[in-house]
C-alpha atoms as a PDB file:
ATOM      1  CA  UNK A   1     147.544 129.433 174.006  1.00  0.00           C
ATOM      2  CA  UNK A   2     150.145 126.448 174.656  1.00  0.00           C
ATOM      3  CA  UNK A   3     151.787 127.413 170.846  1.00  0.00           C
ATOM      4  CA  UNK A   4     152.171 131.256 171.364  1.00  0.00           C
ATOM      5  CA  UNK A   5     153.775 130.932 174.255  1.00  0.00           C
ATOM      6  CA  UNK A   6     156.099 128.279 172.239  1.00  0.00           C
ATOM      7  CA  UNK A   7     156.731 130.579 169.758  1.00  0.00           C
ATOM      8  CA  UNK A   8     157.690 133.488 172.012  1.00  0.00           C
ATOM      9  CA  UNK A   9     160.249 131.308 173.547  1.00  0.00           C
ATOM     10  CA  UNK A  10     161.840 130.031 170.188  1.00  0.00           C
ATOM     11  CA  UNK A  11     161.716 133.575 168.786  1.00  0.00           C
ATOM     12  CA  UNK A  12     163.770 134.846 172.425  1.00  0.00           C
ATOM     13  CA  UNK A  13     165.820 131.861 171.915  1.00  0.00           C
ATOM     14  CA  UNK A  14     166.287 133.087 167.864  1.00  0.00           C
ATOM     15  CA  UNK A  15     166.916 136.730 168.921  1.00  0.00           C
ATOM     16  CA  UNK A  16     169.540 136.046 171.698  1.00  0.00           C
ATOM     17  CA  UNK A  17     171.199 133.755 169.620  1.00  0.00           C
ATOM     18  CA  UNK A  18     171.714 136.372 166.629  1.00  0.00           C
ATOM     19  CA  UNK A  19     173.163 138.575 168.850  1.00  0.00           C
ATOM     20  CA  UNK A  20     175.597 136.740 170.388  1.00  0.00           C
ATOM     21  CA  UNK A  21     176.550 135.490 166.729  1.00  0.00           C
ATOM     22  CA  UNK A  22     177.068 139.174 165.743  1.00  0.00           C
ATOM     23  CA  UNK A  23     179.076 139.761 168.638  1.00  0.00           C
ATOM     24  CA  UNK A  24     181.384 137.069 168.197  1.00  0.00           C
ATOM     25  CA  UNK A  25     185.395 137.220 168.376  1.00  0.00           C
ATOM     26  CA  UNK A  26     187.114 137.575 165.170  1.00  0.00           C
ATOM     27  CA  UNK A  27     190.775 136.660 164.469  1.00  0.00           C
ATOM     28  CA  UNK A  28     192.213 138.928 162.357  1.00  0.00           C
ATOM     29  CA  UNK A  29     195.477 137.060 160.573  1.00  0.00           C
ATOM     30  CA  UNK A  30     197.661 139.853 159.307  1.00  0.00           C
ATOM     31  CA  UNK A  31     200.584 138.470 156.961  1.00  0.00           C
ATOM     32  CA  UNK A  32     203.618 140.755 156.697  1.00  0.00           C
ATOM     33  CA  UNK A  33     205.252 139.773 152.865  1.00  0.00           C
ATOM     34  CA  UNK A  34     209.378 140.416 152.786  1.00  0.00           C
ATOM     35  CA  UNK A  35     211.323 140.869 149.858  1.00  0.00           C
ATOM     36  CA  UNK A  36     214.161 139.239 151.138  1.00  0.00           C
ATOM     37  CA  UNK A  37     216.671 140.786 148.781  1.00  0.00           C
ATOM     38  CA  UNK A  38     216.115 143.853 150.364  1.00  0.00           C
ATOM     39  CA  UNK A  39     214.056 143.294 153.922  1.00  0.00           C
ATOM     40  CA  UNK A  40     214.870 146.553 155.647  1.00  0.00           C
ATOM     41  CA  UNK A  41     213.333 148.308 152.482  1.00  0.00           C
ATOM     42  CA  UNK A  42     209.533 149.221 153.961  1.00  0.00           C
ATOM     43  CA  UNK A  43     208.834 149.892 150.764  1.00  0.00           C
ATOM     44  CA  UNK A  44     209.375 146.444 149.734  1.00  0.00           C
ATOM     45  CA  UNK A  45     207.380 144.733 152.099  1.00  0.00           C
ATOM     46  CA  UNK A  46     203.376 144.573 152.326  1.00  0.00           C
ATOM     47  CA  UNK A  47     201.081 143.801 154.722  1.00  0.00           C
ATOM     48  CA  UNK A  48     197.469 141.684 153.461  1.00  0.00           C
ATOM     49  CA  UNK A  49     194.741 140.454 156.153  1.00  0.00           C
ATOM     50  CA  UNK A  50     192.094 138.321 155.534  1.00  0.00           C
ATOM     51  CA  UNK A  51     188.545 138.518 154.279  1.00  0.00           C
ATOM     52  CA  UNK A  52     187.002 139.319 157.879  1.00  0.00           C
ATOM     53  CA  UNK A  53     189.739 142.560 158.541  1.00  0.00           C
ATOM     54  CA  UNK A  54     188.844 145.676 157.643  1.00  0.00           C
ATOM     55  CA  UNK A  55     191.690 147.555 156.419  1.00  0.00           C
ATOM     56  CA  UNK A  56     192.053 151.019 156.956  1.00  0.00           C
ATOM     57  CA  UNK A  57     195.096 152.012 155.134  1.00  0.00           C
ATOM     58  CA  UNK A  58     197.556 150.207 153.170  1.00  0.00           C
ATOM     59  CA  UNK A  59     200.896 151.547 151.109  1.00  0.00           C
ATOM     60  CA  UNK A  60     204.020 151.832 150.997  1.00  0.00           C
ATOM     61  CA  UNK A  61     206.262 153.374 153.448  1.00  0.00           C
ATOM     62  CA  UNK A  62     205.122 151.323 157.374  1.00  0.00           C
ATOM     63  CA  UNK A  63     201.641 152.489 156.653  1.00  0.00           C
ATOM     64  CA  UNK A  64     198.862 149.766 157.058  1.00  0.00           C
ATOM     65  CA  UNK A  65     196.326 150.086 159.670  1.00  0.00           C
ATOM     66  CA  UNK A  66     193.379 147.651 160.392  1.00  0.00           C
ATOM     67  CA  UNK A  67     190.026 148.230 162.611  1.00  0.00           C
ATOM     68  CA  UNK A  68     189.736 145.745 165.399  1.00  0.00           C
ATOM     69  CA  UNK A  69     187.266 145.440 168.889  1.00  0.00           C
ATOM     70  CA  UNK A  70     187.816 144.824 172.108  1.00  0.00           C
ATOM     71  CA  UNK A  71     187.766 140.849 172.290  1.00  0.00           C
ATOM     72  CA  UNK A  72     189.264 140.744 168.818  1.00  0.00           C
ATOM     73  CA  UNK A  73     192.025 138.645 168.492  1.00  0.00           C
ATOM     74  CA  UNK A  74     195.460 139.285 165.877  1.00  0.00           C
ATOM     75  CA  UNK A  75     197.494 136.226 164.786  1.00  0.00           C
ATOM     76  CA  UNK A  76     200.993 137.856 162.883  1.00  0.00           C
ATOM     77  CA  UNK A  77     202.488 135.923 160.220  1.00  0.00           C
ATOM     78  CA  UNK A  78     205.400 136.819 157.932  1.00  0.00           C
ATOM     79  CA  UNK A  79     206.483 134.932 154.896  1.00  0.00           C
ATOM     80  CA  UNK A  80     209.386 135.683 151.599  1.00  0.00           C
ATOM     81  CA  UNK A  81     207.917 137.763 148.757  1.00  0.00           C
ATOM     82  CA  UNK A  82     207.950 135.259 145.468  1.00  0.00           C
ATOM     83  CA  UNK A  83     209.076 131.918 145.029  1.00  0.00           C
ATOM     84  CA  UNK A  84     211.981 131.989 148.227  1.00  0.00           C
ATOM     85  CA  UNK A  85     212.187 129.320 150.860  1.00  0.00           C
ATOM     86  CA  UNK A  86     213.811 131.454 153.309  1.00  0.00           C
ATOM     87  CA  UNK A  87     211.389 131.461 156.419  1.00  0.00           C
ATOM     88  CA  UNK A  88     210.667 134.502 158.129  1.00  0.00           C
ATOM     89  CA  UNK A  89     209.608 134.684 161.573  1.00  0.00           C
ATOM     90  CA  UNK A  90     207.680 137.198 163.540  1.00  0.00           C
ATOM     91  CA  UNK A  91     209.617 137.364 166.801  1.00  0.00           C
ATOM     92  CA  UNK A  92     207.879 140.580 168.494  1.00  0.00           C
ATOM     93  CA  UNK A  93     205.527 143.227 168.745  1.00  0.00           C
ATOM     94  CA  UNK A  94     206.763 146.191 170.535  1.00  0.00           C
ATOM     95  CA  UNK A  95     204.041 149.185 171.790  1.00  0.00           C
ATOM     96  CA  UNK A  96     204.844 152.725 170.459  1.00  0.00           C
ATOM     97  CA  UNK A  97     202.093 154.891 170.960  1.00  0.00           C
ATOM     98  CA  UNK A  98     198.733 154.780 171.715  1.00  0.00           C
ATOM     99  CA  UNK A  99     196.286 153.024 174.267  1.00  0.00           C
ATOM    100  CA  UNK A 100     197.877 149.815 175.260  1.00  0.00           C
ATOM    101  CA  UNK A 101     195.205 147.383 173.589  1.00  0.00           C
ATOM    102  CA  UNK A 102     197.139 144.327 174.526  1.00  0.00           C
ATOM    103  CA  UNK A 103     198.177 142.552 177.914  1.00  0.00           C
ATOM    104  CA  UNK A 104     201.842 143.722 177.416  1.00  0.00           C
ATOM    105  CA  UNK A 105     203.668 146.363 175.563  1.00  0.00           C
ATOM    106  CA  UNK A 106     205.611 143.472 174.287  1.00  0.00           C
ATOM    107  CA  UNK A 107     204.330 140.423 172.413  1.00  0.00           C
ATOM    108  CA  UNK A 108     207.050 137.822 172.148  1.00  0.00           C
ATOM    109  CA  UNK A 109     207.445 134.390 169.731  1.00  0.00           C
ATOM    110  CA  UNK A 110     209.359 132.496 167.224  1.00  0.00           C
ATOM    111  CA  UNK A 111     207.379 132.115 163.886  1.00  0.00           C
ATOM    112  CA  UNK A 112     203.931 133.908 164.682  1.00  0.00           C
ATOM    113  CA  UNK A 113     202.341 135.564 167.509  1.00  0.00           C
ATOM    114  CA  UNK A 114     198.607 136.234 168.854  1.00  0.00           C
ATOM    115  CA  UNK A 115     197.639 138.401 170.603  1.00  0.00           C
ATOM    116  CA  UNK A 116     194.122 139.693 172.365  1.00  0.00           C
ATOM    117  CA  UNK A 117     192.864 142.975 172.429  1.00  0.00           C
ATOM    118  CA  UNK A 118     191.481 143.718 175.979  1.00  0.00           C
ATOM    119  CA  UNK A 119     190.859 147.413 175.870  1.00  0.00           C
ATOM    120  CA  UNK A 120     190.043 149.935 173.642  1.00  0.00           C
ATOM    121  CA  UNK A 121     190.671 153.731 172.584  1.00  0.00           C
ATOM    122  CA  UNK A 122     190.187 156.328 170.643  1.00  0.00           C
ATOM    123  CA  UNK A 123     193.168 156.959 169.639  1.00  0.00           C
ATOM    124  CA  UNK A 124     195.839 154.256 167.085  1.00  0.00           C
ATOM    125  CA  UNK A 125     197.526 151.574 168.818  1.00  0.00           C
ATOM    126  CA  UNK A 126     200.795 152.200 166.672  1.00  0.00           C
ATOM    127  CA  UNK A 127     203.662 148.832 167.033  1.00  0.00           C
ATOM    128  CA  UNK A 128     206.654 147.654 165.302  1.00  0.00           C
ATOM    129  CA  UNK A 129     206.400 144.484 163.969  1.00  0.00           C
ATOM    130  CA  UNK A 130     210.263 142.488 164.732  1.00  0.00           C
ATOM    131  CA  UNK A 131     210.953 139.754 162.247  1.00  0.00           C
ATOM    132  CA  UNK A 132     214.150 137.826 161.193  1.00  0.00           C
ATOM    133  CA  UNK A 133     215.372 135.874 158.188  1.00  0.00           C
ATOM    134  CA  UNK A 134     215.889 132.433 158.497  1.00  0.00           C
ATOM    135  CA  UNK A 135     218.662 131.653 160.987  1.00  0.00           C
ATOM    136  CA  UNK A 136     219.892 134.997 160.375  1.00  0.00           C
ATOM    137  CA  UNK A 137     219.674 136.621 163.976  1.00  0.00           C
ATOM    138  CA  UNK A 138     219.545 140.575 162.434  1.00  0.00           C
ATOM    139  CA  UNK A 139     216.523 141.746 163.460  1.00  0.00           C
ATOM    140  CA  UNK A 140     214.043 144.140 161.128  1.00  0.00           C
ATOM    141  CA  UNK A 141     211.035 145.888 161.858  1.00  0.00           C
ATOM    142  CA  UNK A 142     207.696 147.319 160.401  1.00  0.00           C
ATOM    143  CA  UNK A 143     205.295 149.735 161.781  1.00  0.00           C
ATOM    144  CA  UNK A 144     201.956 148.962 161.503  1.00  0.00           C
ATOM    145  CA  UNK A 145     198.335 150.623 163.449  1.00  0.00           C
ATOM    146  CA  UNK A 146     195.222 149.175 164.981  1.00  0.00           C
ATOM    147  CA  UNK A 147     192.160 151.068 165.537  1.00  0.00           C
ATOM    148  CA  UNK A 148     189.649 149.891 168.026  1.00  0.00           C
ATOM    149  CA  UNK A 149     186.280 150.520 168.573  1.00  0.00           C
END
């Protein structure tokens, strides 16, 4: 009697565990790639995300969109296409459209930012990414989506 009411427990314990594992946070890391002999070209520059990101859409022209959830967090980095030391850095992401997933219409720093998505929608969260070239102070931009569930 004393064991099945041990195992009941350890298989609750086992259950609610699994779920809150598969209802964990993710970070999705989203790396914006400049050709820097050319940065306002969009077509030039790609986005990439990493293995946990599901990526919606991705070409040429400021189209790349990536599904996120509510709780989700995004980390933007930005970096020089091939072998060039110049460092680029993400200095904003400005709302265009869309349900405002973030805290702010305007996500502010001076290599990377994060944000945390507190809301969801059903329509895209559409943004401009802002970046600069090393101590250059011109400032170029990229439009980018999130979907939410």
């Amino acid at each position: 009697m004393k064991n099945k009411i041990y195992i009941k427990f350890f298989l609750v314990v086992f259950l609610g565990l699994w779920m809150v594992q598969g209802q964990a946070q993710t970070l999705h890391e989203l790396v914006l790639t400049v050709d820097i002999m050319k940065p306002s070209n969009v077509a030039n520059n790609s986005f990439s995300a990493g293995d946990n990101t599901t990526i919606l859409e991705s070409s040429s022209g400021n189209r790349f969109a990536i599904r996120a959830e509510v709780g989700d967090s995004v980390l933007w980095k930005a970096k020089a296409a091939g072998e060039s030391q110049v460092p680029v850095h993400v200095v904003g992401v400005n709302y265009i459209s869309g349900p405002r997933i973030f805290s702010s219409n305007t996500l502010t720093g001076k290599s990377t930012i994060k944000g945390t998505i507190i809301r969801g929608g059903k329509e895209n969260y559409v943004y401009k990414l802002h970046y600069t070239l090393g101590s250059d102070t011109k400032v170029y931009a990229v439009t980018a989506i999130i979907m939410t569930k």
